[in-house]
C-alpha atoms as a PDB file:
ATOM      1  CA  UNK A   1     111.472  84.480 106.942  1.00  0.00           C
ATOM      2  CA  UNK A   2     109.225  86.240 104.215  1.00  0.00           C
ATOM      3  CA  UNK A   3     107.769  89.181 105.147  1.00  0.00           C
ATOM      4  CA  UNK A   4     104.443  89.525 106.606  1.00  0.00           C
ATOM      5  CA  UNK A   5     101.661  91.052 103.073  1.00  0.00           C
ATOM      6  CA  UNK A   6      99.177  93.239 104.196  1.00  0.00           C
ATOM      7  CA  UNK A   7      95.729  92.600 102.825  1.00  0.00           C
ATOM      8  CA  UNK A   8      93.396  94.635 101.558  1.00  0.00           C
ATOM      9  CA  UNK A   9      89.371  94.021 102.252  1.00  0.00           C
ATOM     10  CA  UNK A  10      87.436  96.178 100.567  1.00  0.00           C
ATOM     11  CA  UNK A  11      83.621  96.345 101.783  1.00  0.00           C
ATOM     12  CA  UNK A  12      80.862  95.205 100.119  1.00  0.00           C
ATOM     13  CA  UNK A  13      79.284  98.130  99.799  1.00  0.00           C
ATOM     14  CA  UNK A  14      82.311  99.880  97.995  1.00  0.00           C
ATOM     15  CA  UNK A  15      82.392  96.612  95.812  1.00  0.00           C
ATOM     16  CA  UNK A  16      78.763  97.621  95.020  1.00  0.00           C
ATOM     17  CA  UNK A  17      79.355 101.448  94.023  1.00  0.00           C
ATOM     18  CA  UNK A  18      82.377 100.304  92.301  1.00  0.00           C
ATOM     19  CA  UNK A  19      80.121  98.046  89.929  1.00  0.00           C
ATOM     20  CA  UNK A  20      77.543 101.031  89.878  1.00  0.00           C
ATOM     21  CA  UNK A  21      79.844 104.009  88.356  1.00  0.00           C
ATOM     22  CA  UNK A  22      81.387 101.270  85.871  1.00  0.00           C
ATOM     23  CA  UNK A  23      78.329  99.525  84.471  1.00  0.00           C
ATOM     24  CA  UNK A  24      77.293 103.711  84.191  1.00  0.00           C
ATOM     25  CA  UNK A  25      80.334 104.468  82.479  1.00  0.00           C
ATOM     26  CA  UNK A  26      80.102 101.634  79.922  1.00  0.00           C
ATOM     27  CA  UNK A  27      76.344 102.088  79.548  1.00  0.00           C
ATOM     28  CA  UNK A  28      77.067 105.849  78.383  1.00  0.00           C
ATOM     29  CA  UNK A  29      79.909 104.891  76.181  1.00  0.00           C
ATOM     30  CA  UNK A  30      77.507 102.435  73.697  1.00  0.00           C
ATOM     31  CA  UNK A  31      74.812 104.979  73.690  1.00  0.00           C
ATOM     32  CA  UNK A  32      77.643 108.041  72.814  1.00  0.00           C
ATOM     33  CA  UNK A  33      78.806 105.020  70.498  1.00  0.00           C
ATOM     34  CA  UNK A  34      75.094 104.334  69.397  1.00  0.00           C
ATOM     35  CA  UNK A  35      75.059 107.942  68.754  1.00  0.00           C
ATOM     36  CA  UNK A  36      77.682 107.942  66.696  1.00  0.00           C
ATOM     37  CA  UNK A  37      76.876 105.101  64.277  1.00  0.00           C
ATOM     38  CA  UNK A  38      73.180 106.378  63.517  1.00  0.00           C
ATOM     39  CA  UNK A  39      74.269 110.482  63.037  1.00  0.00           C
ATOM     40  CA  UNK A  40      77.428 109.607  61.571  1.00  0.00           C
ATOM     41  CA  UNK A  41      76.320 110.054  57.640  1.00  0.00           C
ATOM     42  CA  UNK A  42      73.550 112.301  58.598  1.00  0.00           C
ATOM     43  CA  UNK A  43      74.140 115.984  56.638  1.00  0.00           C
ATOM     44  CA  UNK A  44      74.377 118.722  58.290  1.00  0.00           C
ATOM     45  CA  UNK A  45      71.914 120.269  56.798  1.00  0.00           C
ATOM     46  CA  UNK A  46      68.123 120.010  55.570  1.00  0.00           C
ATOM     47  CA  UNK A  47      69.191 119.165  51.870  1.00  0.00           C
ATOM     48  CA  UNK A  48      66.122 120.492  50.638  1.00  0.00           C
ATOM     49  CA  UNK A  49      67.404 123.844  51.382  1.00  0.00           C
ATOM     50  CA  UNK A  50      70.637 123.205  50.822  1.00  0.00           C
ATOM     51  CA  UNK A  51      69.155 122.934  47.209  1.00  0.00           C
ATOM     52  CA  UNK A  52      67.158 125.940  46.948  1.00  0.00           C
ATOM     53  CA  UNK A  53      71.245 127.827  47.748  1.00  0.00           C
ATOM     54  CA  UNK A  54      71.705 129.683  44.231  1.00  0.00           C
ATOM     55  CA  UNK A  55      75.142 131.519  42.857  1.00  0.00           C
ATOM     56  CA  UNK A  56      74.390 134.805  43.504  1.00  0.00           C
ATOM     57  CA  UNK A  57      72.344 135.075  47.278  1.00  0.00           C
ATOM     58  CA  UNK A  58      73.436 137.007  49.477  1.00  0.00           C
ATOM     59  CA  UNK A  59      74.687 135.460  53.479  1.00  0.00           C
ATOM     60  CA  UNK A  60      71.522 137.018  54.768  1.00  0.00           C
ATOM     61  CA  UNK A  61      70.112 134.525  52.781  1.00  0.00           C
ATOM     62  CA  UNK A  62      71.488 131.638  53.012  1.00  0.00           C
ATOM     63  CA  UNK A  63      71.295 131.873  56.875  1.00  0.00           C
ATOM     64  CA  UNK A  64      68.018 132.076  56.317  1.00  0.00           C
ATOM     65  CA  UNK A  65      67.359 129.126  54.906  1.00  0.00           C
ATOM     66  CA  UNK A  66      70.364 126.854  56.505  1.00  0.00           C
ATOM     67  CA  UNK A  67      71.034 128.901  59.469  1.00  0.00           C
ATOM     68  CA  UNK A  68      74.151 130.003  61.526  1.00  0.00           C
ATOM     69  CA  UNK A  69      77.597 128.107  59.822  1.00  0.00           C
ATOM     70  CA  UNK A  70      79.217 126.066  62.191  1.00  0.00           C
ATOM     71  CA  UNK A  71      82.555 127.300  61.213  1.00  0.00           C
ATOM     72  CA  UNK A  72      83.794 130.370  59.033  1.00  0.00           C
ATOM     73  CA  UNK A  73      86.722 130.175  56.994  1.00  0.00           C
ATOM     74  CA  UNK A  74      89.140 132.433  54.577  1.00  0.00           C
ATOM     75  CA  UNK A  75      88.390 135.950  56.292  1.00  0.00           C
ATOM     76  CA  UNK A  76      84.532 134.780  56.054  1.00  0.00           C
ATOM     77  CA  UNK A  77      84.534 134.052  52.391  1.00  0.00           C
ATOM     78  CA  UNK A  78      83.934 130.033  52.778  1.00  0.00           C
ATOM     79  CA  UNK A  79      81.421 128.908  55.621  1.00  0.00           C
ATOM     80  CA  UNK A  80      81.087 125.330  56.736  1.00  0.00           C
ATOM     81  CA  UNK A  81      78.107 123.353  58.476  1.00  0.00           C
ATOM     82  CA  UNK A  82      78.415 120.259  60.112  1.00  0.00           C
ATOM     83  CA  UNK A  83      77.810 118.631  62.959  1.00  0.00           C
ATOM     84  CA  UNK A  84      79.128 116.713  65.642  1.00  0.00           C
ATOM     85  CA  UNK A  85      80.524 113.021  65.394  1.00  0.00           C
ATOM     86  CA  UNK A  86      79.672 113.020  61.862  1.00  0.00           C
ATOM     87  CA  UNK A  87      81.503 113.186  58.107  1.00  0.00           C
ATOM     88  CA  UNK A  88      78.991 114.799  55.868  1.00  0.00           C
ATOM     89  CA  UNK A  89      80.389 118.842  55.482  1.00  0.00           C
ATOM     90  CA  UNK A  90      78.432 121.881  53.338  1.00  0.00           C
ATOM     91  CA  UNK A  91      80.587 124.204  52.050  1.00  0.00           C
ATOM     92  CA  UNK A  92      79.355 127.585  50.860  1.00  0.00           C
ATOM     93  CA  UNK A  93      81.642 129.680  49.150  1.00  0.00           C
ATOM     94  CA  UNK A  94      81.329 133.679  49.306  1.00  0.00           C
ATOM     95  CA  UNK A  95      82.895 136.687  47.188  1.00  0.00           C
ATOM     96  CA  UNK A  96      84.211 139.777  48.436  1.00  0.00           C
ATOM     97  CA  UNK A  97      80.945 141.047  48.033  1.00  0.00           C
ATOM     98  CA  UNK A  98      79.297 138.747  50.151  1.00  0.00           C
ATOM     99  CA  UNK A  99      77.149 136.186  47.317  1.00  0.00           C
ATOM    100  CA  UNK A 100      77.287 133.622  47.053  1.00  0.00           C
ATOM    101  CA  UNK A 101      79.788 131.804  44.218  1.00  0.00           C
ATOM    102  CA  UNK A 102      79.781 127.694  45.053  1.00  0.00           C
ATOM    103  CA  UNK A 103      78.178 125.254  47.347  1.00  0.00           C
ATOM    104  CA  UNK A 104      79.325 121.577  48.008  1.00  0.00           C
ATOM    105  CA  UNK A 105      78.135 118.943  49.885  1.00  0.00           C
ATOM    106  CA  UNK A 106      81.591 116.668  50.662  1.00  0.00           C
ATOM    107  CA  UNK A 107      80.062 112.902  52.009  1.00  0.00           C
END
């Protein structure tokens, strides 16, 4: 004889929240997804700004005008902006002295 399966009912109402919390989770992943696509080749940066950067200002300056670097690299001497989901990077390059010696926008 072949044993007895158990069955499993599951309520309708758990059917329901089940459909809730995974048309939610799908819904959030195309807008993150959405998100992504339209702010993906936005710069970091207002490149106005990022133009008016000259060899020779001081950090003070520049975070002035383009605000706190996202990250800080080489004992402070390169900082990076950028932002979140996205490819386009500034770099700004510092001396020892703190001025400023290069910028580059890498898109």
């Amino acid at each position: 004889m072949a044993p007895a399966r158990n069955k499993v009912m599951i309520s309708s109402s758990t059917l329901k929240q089940l459909f809730v919390v995974t048309a939610t989770l799908v819904l959030f992943g195309l807008l993150l997804f959405g998100y992504g696509i339209v702010t993906f080749d936005t710069p970091p940066v207002d490149m106005q700004k990022f133009t008016m950067i000259a060899v020779g200002m001081r950090k003070d300056e520049v975070v002035e005008l383009l605000g706190t670097p996202d990250n800080q690299h080489d004992y402070d001497t390169l900082w990076e902006f950028s932002r979140p989901f996205s490819w386009p990077v500034v770099l700004i390059s510092f001396d020892d002295e703190g001025k400023c010696i290069d910028k580059h926008y890498d898109y």
